[in-house]
PDB file of N, CA and C in Angstrom:
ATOM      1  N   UNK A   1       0.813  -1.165   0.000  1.00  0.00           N
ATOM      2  CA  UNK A   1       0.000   0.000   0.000  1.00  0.00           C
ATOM      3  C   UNK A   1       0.861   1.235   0.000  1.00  0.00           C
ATOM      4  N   UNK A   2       0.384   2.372  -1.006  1.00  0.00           N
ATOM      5  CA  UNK A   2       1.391   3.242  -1.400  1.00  0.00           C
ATOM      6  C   UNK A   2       0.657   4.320   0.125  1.00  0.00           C
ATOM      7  N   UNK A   3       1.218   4.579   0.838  1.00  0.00           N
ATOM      8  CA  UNK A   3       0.622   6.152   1.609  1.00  0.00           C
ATOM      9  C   UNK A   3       1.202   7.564   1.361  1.00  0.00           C
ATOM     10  N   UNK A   4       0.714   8.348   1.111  1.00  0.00           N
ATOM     11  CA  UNK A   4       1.001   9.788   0.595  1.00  0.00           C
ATOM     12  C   UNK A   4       0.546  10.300   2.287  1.00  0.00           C
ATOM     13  N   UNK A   5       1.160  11.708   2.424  1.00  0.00           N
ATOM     14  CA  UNK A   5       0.811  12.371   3.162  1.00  0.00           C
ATOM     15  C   UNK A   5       0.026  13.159   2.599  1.00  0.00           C
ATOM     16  N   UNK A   6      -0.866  13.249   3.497  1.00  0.00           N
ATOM     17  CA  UNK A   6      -1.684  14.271   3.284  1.00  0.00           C
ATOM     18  C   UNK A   6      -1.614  15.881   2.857  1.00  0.00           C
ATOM     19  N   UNK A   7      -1.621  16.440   2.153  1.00  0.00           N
ATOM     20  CA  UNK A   7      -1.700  18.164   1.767  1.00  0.00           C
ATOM     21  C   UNK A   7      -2.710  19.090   1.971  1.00  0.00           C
ATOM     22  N   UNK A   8      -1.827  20.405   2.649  1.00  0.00           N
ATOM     23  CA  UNK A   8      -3.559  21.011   2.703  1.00  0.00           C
ATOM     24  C   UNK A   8      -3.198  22.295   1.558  1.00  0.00           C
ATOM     25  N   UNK A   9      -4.303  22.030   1.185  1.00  0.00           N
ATOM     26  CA  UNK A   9      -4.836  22.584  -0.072  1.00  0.00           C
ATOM     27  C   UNK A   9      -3.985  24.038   0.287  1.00  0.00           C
ATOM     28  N   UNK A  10      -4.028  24.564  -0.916  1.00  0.00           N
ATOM     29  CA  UNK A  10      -3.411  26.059  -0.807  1.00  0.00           C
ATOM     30  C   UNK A  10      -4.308  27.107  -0.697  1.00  0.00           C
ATOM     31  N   UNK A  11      -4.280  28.286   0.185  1.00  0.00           N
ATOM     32  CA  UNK A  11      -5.733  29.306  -0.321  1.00  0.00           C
ATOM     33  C   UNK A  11      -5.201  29.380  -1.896  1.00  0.00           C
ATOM     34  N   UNK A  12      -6.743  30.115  -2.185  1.00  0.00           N
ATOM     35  CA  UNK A  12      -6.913  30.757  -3.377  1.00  0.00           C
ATOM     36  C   UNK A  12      -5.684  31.993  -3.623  1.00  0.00           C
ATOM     37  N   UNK A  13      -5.047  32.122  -4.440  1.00  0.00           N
ATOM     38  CA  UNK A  13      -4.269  33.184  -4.621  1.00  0.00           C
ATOM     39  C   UNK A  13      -5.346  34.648  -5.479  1.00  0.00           C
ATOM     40  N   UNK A  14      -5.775  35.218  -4.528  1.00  0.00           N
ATOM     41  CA  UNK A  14      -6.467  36.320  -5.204  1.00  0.00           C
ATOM     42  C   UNK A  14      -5.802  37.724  -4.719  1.00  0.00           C
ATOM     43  N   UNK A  15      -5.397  38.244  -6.114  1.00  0.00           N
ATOM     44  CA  UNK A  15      -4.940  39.751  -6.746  1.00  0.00           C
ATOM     45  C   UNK A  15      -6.129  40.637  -5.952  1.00  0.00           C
ATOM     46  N   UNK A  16      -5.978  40.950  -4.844  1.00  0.00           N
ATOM     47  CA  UNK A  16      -6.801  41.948  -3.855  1.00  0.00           C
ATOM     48  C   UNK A  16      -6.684  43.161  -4.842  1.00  0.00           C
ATOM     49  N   UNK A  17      -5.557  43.611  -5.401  1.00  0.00           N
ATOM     50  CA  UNK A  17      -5.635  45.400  -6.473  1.00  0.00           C
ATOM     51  C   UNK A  17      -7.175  44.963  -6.937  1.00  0.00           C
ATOM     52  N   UNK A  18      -7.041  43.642  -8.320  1.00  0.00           N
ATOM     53  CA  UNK A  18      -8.283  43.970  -9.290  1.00  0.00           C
ATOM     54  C   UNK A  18      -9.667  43.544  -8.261  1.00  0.00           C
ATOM     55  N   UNK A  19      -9.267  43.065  -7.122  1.00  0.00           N
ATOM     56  CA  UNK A  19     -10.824  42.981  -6.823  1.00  0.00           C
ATOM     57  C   UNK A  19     -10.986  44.684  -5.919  1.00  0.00           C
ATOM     58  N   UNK A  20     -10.366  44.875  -5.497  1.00  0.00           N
ATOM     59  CA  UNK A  20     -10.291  46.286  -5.139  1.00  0.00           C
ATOM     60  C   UNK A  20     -11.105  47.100  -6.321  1.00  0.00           C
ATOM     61  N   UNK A  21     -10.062  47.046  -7.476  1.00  0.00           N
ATOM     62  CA  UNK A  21     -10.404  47.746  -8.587  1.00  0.00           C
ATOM     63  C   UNK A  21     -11.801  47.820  -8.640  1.00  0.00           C
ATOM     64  N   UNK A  22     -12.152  46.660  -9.130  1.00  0.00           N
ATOM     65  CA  UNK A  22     -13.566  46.094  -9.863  1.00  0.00           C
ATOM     66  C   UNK A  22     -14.696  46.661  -8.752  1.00  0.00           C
ATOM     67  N   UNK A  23     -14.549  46.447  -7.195  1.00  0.00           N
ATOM     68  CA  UNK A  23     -15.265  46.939  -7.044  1.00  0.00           C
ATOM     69  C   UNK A  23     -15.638  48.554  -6.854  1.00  0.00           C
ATOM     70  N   UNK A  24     -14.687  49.402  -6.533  1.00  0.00           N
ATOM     71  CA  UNK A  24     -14.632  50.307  -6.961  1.00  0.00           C
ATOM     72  C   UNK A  24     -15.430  51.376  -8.300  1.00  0.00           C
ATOM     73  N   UNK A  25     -14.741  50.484  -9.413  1.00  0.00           N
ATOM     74  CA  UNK A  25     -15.218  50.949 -10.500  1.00  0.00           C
ATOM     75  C   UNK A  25     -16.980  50.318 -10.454  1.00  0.00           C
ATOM     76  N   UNK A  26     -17.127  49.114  -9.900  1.00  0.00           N
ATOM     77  CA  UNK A  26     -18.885  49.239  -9.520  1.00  0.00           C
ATOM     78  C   UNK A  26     -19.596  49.755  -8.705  1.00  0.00           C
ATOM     79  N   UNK A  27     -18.799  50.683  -7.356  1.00  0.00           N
ATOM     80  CA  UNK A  27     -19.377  51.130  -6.944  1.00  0.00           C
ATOM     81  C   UNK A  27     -19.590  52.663  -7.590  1.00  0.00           C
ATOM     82  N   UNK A  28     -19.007  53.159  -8.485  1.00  0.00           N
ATOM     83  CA  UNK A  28     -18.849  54.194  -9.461  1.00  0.00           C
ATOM     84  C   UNK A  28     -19.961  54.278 -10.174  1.00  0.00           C
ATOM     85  N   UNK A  29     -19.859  53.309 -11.106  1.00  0.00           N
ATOM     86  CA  UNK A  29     -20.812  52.750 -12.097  1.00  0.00           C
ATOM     87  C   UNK A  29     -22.593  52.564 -11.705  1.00  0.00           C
ATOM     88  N   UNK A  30     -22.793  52.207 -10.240  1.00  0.00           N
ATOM     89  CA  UNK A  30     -23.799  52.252  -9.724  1.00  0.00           C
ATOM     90  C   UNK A  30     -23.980  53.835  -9.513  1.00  0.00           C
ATOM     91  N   UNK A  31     -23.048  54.392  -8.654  1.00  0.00           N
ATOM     92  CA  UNK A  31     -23.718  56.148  -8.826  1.00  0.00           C
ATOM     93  C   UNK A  31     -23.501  56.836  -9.923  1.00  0.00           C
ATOM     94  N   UNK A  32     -23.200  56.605 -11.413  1.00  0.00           N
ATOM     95  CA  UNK A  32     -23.269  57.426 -12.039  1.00  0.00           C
ATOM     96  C   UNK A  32     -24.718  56.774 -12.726  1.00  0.00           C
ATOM     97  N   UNK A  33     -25.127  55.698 -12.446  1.00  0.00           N
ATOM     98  CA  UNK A  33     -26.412  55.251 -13.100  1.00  0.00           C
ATOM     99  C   UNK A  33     -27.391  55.818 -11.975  1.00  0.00           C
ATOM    100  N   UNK A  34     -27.509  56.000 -11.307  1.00  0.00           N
ATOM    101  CA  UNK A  34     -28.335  56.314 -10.128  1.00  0.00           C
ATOM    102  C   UNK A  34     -28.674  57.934 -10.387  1.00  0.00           C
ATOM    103  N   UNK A  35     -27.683  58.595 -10.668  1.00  0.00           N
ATOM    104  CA  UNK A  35     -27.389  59.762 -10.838  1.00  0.00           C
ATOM    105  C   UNK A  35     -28.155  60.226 -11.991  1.00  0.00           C
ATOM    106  N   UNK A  36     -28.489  59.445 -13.246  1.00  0.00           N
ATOM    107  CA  UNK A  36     -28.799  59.568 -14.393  1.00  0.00           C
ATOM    108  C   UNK A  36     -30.219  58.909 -14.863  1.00  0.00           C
ATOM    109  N   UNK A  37     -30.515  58.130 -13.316  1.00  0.00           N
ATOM    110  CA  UNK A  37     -32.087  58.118 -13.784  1.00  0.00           C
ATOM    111  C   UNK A  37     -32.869  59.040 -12.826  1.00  0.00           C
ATOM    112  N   UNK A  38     -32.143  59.547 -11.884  1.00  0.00           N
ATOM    113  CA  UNK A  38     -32.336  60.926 -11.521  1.00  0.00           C
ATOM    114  C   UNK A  38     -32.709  61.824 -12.006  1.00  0.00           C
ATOM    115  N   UNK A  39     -31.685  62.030 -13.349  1.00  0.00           N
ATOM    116  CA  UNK A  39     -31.766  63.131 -13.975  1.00  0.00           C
ATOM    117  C   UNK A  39     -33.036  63.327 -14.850  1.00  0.00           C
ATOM    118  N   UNK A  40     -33.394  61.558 -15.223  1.00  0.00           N
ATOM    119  CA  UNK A  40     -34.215  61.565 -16.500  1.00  0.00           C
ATOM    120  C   UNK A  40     -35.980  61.875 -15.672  1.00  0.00           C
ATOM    121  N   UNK A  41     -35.965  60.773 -14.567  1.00  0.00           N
ATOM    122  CA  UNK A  41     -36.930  61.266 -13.388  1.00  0.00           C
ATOM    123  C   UNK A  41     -37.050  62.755 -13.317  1.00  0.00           C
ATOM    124  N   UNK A  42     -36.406  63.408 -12.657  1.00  0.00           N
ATOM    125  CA  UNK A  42     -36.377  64.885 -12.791  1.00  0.00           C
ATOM    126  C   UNK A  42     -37.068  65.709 -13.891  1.00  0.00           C
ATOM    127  N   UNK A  43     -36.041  65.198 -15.493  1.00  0.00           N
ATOM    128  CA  UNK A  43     -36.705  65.879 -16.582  1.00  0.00           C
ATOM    129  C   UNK A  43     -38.337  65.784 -16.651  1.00  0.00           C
ATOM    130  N   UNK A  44     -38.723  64.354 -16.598  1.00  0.00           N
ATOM    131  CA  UNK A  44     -40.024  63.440 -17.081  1.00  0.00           C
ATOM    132  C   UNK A  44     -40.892  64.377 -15.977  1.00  0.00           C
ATOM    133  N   UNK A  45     -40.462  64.671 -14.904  1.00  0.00           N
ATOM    134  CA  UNK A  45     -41.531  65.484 -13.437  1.00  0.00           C
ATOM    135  C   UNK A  45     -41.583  66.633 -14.277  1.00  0.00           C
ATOM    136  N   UNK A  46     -40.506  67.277 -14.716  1.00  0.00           N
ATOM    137  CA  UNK A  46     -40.630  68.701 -14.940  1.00  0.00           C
ATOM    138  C   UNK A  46     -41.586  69.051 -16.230  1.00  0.00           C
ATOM    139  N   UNK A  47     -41.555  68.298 -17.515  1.00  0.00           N
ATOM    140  CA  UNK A  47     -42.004  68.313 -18.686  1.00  0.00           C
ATOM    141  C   UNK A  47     -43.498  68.074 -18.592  1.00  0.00           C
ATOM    142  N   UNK A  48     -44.041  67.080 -17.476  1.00  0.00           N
ATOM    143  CA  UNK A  48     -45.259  66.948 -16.676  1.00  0.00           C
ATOM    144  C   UNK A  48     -46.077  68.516 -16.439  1.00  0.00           C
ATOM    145  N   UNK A  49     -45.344  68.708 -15.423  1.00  0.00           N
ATOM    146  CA  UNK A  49     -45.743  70.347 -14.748  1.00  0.00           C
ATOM    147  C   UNK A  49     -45.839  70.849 -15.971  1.00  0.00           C
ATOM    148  N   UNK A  50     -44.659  71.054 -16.509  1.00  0.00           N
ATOM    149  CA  UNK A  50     -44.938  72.428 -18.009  1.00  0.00           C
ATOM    150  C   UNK A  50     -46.049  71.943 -18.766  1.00  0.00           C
ATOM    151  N   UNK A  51     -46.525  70.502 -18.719  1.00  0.00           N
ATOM    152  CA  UNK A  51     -47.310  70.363 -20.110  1.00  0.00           C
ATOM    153  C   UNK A  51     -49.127  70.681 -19.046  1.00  0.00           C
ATOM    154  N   UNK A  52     -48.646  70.228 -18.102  1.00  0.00           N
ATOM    155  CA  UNK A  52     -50.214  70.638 -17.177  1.00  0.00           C
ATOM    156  C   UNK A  52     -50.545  72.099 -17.093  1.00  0.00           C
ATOM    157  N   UNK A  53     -49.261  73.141 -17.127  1.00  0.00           N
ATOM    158  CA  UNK A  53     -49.365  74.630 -16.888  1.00  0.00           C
ATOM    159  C   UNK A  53     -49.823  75.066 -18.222  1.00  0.00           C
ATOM    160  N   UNK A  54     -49.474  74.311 -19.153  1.00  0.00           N
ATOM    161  CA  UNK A  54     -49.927  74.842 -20.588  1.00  0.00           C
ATOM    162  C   UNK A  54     -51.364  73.880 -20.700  1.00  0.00           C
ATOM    163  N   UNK A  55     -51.778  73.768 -20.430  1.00  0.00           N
ATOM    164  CA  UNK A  55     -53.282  73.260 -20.968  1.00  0.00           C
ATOM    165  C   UNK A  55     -54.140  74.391 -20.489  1.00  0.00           C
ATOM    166  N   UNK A  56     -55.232  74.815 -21.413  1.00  0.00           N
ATOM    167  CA  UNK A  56     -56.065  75.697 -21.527  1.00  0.00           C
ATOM    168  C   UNK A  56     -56.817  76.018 -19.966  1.00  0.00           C
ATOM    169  N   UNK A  57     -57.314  74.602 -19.903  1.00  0.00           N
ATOM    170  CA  UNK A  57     -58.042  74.633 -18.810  1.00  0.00           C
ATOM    171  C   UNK A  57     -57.261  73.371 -17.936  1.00  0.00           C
ATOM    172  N   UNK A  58     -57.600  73.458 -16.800  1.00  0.00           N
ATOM    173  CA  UNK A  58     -56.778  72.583 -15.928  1.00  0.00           C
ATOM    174  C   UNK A  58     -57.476  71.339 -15.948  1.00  0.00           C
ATOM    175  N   UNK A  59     -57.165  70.209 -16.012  1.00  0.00           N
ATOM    176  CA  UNK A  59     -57.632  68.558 -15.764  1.00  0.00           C
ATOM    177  C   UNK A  59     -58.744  68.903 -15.048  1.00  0.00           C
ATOM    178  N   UNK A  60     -58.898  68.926 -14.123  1.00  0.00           N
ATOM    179  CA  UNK A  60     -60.001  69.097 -13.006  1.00  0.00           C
ATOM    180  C   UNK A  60     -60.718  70.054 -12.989  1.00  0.00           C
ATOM    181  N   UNK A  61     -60.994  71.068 -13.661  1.00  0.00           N
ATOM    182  CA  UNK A  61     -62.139  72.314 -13.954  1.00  0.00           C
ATOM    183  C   UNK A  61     -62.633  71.389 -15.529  1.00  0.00           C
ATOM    184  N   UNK A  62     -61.484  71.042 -16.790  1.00  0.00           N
ATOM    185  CA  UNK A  62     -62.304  70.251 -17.567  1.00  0.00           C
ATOM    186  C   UNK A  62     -63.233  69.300 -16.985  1.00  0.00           C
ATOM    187  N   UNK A  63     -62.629  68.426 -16.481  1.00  0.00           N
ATOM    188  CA  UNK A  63     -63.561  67.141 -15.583  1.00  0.00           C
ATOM    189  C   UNK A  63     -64.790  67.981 -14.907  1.00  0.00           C
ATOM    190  N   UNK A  64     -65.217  68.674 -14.214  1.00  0.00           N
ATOM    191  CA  UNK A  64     -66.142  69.375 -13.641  1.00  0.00           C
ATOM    192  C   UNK A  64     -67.316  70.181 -14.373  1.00  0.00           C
ATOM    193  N   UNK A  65     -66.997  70.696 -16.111  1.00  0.00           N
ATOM    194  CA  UNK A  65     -67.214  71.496 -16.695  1.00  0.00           C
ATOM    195  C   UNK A  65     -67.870  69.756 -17.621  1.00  0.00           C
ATOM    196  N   UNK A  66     -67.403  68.576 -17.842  1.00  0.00           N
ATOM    197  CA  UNK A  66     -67.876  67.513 -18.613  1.00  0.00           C
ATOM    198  C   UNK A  66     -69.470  67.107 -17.901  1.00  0.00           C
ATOM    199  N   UNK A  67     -69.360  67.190 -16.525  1.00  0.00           N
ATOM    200  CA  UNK A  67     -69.887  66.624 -15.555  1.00  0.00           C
ATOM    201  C   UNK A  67     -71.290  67.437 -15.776  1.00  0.00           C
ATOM    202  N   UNK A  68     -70.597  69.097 -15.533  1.00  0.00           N
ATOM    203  CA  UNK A  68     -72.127  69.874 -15.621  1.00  0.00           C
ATOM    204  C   UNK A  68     -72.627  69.777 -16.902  1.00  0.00           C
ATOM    205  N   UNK A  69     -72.186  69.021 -17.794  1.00  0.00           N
ATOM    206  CA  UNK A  69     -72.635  69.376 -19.615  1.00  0.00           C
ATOM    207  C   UNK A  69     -73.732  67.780 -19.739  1.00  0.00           C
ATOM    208  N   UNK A  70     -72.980  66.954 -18.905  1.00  0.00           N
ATOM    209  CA  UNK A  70     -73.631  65.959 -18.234  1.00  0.00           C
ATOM    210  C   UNK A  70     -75.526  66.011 -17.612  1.00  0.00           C
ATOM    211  N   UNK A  71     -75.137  66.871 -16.662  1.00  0.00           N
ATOM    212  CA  UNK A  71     -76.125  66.493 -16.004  1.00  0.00           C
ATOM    213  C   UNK A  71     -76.934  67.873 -17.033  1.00  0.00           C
ATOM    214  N   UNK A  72     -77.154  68.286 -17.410  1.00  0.00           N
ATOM    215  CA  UNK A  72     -77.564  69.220 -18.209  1.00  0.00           C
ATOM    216  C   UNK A  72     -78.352  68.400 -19.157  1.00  0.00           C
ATOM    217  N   UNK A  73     -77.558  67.853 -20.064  1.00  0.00           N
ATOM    218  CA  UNK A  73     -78.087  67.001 -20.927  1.00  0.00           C
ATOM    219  C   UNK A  73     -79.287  65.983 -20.463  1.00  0.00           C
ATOM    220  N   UNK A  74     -78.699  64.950 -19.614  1.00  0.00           N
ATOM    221  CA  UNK A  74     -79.830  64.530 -18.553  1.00  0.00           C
ATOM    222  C   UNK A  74     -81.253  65.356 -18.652  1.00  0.00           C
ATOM    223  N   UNK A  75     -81.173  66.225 -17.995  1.00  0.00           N
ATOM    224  CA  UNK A  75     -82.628  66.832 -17.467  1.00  0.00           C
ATOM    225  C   UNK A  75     -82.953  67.620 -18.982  1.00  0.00           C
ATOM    226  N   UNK A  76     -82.209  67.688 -20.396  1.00  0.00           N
ATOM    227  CA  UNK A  76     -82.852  68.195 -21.205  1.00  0.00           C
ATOM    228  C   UNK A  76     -83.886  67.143 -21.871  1.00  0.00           C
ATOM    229  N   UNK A  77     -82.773  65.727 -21.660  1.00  0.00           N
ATOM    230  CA  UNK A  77     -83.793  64.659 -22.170  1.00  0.00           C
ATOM    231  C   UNK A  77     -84.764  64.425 -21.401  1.00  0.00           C
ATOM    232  N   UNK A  78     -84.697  64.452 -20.151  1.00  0.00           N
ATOM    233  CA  UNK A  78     -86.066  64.053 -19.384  1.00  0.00           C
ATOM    234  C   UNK A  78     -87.116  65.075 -19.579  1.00  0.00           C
ATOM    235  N   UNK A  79     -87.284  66.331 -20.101  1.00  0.00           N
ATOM    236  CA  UNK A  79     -87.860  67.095 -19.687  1.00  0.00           C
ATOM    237  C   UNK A  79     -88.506  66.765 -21.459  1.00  0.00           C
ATOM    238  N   UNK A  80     -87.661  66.881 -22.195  1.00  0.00           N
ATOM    239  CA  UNK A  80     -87.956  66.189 -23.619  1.00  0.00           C
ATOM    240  C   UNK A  80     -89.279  65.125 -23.874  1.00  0.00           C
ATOM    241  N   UNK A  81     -89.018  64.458 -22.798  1.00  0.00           N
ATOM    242  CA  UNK A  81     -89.565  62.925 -22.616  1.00  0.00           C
ATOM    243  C   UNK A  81     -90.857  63.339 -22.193  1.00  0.00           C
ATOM    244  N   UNK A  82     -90.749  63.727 -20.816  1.00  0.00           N
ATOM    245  CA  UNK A  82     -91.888  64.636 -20.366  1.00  0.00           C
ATOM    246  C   UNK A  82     -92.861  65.223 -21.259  1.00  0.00           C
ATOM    247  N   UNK A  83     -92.235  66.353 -21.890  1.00  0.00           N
ATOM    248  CA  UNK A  83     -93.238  66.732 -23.010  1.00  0.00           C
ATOM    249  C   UNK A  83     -93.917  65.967 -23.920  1.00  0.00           C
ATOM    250  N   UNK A  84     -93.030  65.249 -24.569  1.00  0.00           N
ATOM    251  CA  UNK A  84     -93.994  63.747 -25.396  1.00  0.00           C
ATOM    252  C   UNK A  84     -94.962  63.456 -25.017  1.00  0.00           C
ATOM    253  N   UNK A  85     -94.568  62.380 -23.650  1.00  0.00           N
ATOM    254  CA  UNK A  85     -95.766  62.089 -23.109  1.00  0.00           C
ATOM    255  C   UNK A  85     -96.610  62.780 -22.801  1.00  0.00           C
ATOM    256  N   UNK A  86     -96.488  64.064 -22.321  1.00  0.00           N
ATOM    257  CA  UNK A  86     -97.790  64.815 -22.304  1.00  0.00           C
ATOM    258  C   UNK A  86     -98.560  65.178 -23.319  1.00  0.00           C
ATOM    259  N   UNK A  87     -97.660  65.168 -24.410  1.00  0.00           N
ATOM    260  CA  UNK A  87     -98.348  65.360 -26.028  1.00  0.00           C
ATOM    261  C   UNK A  87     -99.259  64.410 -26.113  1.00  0.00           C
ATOM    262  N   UNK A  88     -98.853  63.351 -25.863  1.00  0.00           N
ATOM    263  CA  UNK A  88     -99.134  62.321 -26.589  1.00  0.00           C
ATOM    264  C   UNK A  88    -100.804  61.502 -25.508  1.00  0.00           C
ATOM    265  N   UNK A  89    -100.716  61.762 -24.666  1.00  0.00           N
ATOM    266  CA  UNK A  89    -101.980  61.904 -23.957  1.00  0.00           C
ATOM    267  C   UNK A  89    -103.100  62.462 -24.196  1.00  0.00           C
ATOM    268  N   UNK A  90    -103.066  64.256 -24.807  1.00  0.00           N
ATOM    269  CA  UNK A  90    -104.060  64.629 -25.167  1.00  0.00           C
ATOM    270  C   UNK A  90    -104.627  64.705 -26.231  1.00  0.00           C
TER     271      UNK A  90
END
């Protein structure tokens, strides 16, 4: 029987600079992306506001102004209806 002694394994030989590096340059890479959907967030809020300040009438006075054209209409037809039938009785 052949016996070998036993070996203990070697660590890993790891170049600490490039993992240094690497992470580094990802922790970079994460704030300049962070930074830049910031920016685009930012634009997209702002172009929002300007395009709401430029509408004639504001979202919510239109919506309110649909509503009364609404119920308007309503009571022109009922009152419409109304008359018929009363026509149409005598």
């Amino acid at each position: 029987m052949n016996h070998h002694l036993h070996s203990i394994p070697q660590a890993l030989d790891i170049d600490t600079r490039l993992v240094t590096a690497g992470a580094v340059l990802t922790a970079g890479g994460a704030l300049v992306a962070l930074t830049g959907m910031s920016l685009v967030g930012f634009a997209l809020a702002t172009a929002g506001r300007r395009w709401v300040r430029q509408l004639e009438v504001p979202p919510s006075e239109r919506a309110a102004a649909k509503l009364r054209q609404a119920r308007h209409a309503s009571l022109a037809g009922m009152e419409a209806w109304r008359a018929a039938a009363g026509n149409g009785h005598s």
